[in-house]
C-alpha atoms as a PDB file:
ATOM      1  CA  UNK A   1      84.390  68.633  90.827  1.00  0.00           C
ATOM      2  CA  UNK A   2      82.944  71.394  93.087  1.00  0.00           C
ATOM      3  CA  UNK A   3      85.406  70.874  96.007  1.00  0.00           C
ATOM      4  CA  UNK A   4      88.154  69.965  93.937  1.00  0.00           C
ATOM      5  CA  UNK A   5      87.620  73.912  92.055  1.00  0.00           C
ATOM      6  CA  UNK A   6      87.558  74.999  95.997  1.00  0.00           C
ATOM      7  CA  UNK A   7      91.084  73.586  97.002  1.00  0.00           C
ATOM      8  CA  UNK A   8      92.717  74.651  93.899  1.00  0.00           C
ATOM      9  CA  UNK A   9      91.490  78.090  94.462  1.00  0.00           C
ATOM     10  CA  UNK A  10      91.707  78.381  98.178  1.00  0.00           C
ATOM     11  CA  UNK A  11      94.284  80.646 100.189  1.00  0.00           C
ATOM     12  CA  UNK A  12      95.737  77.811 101.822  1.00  0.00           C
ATOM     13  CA  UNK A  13      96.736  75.955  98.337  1.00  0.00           C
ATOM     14  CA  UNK A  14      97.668  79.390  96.672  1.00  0.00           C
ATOM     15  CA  UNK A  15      99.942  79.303  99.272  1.00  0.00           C
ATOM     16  CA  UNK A  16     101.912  76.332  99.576  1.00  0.00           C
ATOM     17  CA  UNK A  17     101.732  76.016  95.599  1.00  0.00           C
ATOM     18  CA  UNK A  18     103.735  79.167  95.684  1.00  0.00           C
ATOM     19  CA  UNK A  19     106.193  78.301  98.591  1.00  0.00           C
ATOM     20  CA  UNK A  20     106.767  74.818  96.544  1.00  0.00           C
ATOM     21  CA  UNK A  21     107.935  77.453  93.453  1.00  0.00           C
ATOM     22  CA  UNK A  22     109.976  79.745  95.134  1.00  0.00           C
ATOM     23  CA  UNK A  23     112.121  76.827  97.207  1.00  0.00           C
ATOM     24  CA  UNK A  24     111.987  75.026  93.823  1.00  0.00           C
ATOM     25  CA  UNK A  25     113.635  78.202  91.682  1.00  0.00           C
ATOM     26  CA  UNK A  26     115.642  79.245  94.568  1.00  0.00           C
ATOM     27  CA  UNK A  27     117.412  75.769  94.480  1.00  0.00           C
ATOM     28  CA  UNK A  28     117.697  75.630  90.886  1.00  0.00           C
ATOM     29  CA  UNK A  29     119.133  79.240  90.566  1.00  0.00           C
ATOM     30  CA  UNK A  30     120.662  79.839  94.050  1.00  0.00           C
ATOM     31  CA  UNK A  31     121.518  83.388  95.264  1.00  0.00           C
ATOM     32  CA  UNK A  32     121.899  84.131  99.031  1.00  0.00           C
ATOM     33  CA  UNK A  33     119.233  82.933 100.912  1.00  0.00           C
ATOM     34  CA  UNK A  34     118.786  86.461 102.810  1.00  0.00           C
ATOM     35  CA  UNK A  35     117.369  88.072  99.347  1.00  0.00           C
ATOM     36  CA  UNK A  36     114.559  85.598  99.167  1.00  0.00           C
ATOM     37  CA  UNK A  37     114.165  85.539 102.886  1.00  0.00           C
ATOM     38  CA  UNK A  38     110.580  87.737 103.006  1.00  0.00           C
ATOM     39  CA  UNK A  39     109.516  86.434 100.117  1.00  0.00           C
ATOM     40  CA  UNK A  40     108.437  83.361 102.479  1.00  0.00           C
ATOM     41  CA  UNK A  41     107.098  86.052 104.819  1.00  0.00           C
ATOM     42  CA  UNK A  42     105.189  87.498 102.237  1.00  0.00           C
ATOM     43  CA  UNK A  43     103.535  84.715 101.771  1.00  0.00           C
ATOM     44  CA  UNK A  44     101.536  85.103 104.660  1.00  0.00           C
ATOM     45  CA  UNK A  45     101.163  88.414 104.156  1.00  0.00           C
ATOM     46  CA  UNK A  46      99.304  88.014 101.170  1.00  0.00           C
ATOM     47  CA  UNK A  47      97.109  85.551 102.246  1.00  0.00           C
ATOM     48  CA  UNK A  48      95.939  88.364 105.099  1.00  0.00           C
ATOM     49  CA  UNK A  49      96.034  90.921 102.672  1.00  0.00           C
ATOM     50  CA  UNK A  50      93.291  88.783 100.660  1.00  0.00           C
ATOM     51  CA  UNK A  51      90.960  88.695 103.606  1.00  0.00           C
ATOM     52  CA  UNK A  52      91.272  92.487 104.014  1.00  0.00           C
ATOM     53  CA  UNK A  53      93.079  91.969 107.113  1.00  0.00           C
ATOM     54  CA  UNK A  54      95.109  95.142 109.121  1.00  0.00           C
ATOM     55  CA  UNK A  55      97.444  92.595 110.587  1.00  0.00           C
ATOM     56  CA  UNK A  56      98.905  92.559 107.155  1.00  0.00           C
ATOM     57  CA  UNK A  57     100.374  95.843 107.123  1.00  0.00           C
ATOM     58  CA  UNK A  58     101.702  95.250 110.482  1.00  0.00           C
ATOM     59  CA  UNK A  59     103.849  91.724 109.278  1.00  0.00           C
ATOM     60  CA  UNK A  60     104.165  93.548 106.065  1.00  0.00           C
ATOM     61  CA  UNK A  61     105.729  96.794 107.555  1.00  0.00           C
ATOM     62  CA  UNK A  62     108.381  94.392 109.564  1.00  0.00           C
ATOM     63  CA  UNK A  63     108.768  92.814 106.406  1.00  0.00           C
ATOM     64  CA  UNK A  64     109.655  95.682 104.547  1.00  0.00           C
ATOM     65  CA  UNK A  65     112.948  96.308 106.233  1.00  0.00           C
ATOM     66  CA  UNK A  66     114.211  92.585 104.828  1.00  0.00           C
ATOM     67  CA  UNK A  67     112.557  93.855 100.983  1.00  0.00           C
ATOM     68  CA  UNK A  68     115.064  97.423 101.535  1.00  0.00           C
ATOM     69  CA  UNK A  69     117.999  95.273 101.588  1.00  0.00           C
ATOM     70  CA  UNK A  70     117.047  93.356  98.593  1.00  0.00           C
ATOM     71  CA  UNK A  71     116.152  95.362  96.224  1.00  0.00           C
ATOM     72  CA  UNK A  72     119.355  97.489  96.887  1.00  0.00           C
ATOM     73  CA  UNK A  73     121.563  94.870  95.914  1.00  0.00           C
ATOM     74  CA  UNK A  74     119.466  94.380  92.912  1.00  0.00           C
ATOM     75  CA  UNK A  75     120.228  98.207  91.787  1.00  0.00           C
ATOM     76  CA  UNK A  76     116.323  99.464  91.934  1.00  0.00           C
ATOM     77  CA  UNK A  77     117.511 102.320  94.411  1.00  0.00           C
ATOM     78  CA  UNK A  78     113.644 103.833  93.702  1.00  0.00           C
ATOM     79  CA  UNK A  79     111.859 100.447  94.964  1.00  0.00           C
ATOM     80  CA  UNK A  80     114.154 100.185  98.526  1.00  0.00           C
ATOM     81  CA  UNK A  81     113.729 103.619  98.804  1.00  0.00           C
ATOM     82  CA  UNK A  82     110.022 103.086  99.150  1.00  0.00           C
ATOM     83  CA  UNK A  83     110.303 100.203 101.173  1.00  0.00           C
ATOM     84  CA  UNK A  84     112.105 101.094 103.342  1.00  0.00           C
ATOM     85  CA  UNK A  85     110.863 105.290 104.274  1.00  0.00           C
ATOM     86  CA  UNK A  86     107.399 104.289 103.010  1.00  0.00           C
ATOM     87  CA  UNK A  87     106.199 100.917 102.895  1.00  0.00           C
ATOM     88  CA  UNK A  88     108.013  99.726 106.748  1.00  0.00           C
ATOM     89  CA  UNK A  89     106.771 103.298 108.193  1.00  0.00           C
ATOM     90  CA  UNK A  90     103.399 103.450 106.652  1.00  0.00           C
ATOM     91  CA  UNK A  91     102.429 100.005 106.921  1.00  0.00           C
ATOM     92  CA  UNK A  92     103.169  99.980 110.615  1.00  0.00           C
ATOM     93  CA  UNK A  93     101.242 103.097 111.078  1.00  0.00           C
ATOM     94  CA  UNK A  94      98.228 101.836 108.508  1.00  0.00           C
ATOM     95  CA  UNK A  95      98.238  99.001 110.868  1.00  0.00           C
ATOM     96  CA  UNK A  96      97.280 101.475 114.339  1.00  0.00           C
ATOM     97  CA  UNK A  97      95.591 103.653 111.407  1.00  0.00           C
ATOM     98  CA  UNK A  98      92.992 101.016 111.420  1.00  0.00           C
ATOM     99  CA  UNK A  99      92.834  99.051 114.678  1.00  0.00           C
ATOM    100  CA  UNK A 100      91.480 102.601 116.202  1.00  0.00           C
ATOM    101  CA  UNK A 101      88.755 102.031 113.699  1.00  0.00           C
ATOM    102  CA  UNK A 102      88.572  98.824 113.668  1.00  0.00           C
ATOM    103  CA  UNK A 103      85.991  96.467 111.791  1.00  0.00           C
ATOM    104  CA  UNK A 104      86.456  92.852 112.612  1.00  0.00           C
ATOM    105  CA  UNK A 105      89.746  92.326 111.609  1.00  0.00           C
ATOM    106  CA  UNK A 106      89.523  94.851 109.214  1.00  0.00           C
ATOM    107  CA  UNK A 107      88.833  98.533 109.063  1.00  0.00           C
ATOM    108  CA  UNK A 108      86.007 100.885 108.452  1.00  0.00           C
ATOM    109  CA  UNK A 109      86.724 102.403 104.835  1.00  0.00           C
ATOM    110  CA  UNK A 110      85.811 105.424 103.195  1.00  0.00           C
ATOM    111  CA  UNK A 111      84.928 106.610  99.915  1.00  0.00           C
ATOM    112  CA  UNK A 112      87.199 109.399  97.413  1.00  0.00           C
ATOM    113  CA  UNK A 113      86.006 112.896  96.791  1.00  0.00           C
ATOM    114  CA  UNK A 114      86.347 113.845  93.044  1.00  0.00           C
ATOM    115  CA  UNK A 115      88.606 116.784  94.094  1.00  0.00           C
ATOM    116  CA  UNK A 116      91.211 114.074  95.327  1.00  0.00           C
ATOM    117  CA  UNK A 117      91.198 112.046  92.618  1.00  0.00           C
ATOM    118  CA  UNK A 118      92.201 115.296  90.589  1.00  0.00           C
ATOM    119  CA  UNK A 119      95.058 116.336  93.521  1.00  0.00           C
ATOM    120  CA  UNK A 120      96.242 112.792  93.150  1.00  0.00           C
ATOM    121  CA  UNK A 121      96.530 112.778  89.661  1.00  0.00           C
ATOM    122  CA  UNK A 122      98.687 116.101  89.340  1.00  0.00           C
ATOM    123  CA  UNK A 123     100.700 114.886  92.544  1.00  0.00           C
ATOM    124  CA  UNK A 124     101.698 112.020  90.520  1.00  0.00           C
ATOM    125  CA  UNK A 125     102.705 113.270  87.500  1.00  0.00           C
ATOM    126  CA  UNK A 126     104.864 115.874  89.308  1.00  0.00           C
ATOM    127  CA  UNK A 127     106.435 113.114  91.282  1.00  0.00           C
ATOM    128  CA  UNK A 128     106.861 110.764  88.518  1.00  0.00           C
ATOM    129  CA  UNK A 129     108.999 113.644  86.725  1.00  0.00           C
ATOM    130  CA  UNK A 130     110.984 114.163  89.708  1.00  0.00           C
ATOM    131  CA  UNK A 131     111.914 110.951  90.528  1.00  0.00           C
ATOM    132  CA  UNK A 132     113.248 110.378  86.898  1.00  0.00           C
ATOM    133  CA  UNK A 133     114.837 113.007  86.888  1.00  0.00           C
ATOM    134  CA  UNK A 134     117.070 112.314  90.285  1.00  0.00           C
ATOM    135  CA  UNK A 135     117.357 108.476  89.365  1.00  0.00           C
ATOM    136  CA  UNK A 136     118.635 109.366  86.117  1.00  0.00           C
ATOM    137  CA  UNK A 137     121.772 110.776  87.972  1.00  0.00           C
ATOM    138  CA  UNK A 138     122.046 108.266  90.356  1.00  0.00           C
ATOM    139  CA  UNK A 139     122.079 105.984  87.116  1.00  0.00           C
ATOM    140  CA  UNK A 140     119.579 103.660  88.794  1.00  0.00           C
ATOM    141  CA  UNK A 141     118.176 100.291  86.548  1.00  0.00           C
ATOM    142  CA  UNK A 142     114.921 100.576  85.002  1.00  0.00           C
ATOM    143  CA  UNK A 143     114.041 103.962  85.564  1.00  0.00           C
ATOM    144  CA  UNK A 144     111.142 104.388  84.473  1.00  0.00           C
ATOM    145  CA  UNK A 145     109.061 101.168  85.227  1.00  0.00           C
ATOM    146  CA  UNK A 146     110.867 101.048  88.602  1.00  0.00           C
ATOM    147  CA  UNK A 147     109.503 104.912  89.118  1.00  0.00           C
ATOM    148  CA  UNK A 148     106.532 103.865  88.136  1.00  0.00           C
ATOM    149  CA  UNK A 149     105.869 100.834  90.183  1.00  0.00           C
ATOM    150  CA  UNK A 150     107.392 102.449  93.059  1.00  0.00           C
ATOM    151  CA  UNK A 151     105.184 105.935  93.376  1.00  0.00           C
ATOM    152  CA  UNK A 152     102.206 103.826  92.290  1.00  0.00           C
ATOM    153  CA  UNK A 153     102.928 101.253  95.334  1.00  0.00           C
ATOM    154  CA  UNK A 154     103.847 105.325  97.368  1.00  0.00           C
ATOM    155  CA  UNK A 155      99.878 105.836  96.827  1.00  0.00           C
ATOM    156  CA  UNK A 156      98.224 102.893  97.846  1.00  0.00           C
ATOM    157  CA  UNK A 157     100.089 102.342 100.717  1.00  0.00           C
ATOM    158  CA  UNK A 158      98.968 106.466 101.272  1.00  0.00           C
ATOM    159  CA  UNK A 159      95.239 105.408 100.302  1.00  0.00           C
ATOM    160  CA  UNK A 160      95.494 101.938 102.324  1.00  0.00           C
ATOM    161  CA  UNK A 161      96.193 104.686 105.379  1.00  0.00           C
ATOM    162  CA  UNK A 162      93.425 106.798 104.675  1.00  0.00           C
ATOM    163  CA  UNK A 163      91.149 103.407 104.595  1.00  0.00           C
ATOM    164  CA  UNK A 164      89.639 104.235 101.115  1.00  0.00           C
ATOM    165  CA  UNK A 165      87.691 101.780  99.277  1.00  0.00           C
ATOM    166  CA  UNK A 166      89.302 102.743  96.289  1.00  0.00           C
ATOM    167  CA  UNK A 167      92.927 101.496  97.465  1.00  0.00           C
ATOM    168  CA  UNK A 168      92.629  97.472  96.079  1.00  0.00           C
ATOM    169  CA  UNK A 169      91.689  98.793  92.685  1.00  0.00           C
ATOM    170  CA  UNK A 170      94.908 100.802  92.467  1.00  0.00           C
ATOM    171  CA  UNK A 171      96.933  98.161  94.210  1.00  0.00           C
ATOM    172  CA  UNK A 172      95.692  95.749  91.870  1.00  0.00           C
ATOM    173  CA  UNK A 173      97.040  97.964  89.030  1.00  0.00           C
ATOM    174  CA  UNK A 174     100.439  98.513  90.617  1.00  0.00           C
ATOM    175  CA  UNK A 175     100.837  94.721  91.181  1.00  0.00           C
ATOM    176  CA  UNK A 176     100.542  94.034  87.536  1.00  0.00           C
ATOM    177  CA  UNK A 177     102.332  96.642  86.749  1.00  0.00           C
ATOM    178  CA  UNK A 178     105.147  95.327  89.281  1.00  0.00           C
ATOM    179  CA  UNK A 179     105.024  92.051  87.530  1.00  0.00           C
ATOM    180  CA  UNK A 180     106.317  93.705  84.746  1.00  0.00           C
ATOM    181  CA  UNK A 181     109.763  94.730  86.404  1.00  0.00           C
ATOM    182  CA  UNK A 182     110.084  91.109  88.000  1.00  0.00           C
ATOM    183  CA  UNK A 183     110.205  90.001  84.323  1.00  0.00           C
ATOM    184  CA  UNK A 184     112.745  92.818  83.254  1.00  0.00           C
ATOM    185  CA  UNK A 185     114.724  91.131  86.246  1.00  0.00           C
ATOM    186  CA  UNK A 186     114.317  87.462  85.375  1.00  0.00           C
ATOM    187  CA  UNK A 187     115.421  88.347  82.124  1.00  0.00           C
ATOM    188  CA  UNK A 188     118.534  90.197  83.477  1.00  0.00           C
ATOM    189  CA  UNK A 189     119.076  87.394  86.182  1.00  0.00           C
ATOM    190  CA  UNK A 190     117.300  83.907  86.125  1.00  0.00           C
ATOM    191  CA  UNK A 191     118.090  83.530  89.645  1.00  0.00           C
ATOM    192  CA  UNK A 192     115.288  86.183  90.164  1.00  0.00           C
ATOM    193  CA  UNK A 193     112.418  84.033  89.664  1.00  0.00           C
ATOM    194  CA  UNK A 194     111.489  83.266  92.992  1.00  0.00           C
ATOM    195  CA  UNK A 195     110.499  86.761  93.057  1.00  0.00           C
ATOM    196  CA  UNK A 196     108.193  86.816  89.853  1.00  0.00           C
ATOM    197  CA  UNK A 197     106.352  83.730  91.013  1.00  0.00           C
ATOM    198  CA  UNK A 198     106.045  85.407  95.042  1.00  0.00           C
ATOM    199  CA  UNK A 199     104.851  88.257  92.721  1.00  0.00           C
ATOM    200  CA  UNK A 200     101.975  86.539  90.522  1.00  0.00           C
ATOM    201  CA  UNK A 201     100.938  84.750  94.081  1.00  0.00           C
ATOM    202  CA  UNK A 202     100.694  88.906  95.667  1.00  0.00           C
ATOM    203  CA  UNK A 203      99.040  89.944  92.442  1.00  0.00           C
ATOM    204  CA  UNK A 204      96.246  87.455  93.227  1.00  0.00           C
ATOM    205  CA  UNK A 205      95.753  87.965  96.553  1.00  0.00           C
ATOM    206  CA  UNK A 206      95.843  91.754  96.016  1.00  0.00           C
ATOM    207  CA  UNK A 207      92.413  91.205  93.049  1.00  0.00           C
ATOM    208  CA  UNK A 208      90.709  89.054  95.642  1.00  0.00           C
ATOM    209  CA  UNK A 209      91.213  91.562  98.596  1.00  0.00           C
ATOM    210  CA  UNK A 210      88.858  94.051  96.312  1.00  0.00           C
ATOM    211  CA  UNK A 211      86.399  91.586  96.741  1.00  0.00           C
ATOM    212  CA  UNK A 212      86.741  91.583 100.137  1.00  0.00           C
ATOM    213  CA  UNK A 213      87.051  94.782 100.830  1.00  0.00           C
ATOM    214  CA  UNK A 214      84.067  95.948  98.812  1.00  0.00           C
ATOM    215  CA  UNK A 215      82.109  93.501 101.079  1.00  0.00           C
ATOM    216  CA  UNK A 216      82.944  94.890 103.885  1.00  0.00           C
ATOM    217  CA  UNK A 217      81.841  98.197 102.477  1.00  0.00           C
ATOM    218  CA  UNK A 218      78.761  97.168 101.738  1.00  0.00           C
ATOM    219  CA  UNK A 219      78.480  95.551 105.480  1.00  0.00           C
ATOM    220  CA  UNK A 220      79.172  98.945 106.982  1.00  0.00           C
ATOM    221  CA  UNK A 221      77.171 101.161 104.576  1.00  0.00           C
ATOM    222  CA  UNK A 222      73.869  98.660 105.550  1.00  0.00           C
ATOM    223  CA  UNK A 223      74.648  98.884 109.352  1.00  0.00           C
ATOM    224  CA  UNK A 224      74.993 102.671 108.560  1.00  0.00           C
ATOM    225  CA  UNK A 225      71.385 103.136 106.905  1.00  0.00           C
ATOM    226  CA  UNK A 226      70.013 100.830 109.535  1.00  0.00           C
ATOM    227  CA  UNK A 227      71.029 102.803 112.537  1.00  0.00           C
ATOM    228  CA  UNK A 228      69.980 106.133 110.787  1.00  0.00           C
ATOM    229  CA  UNK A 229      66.118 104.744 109.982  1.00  0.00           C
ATOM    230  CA  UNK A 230      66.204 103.049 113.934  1.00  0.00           C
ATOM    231  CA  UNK A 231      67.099 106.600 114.874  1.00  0.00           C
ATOM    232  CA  UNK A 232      64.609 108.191 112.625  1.00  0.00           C
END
């Protein structure tokens, strides 16, 4: 019963369980294949991004370029926007971000000050009412939630650069949150589903990279406090 929990619940099964649903949807409600084209590639992504892994942001900042096309055919001009001038950009340079301070195949993270959790708060809200305002204009789809999910996903990718422990928590958030517009879209277009079941497969690889990544914390805080009492 033990190893049967462990295959059902291992990266490897999340995986191919969610490849078998997206080819499965995609045939059922067929678009052109190039929109669910890095969903596939995301797939990988997510299983690196569940290990904590900087080579994620790297395949995941290529990726992005693929996602910018998408999701401007889909009318959410706020979520290419991002992945295109933030997520491709930012990713790439998270990726050299971290390989200069590189732990395993990780990173070495750091931890928030209480003055920037109060500068990103007030950033954020000024943003938010920005963004709404301009998309309102532009007469983009699901303004607000796709504001929303799209400055939220702005400041992880921001906090995933700065290495802070905090990031996963906030990404977890914004993945939730993001499964929220892929179910506005299914409902608008069935042939969307591939991308709420890549979505639910991201969301869980996003909760079990704070597991990770709190590990490796903890790692780096003990080798810390063990080379300051050997120096002592």
């Amino acid at each position: 019963m033990k190893k049967a929990i462990e295959i059902l619940t291992s990266r490897r099964f999340l995986l191919i369980l969610t490849a078998i649903g997206i080819t499965a949807t995609y045939c059922i409600f067929p678009s052109p294949f190039y929109l669910v084209l890095p969903l596939y590639i995301s797939l990988f992504v997510g299983m690196l991004t569940s290990k904590a892994s900087r080579y994620s942001f790297l395949i995941g900042g290529l990726n992005s370029i693929l996602y910018t096309i998408t999701y401007i055919s889909f009318g959410t001009y706020m979520q290419a926007f991002y992945a295109f001038f933030f997520s491709c950009l930012m990713q790439i340079a998270t990726f050299f971000t971290w390989s200069k301070r590189a732990y395993k195949d990780s990173t070495v993270f750091r931890r928030m000050t209480k003055k920037m959790y109060l500068g990103i708060g007030v950033g954020f809200a000024l943003c938010y009412a920005a963004a709404i305002f301009v998309l309102t204009l532009l007469g983009s789809k699901f303004i607000y939630l796709d504001t929303f999910t799209s400055l939220l996903s702005i400041l992880v990718t921001v906090m995933h650069l700065c290495s802070f422990r905090e990031a996963p928590f906030v990404h977890a958030a914004s993945s939730l949150i993001g499964l929220s517009l892929s179910v506005a879209l299914v409902a608008e277009d069935p042939s969307r589903w591939p991308f709420l079941i890549s979505g639910i497969y991201g969301a869980i690889c996003v909760w079990r990279s704070i597991f990770a990544i709190w590990k490796l914390y903890k790692e780096q805080q003990a080798a810390a406090s063990s080379k300051e009492t050997a120096a002592v």
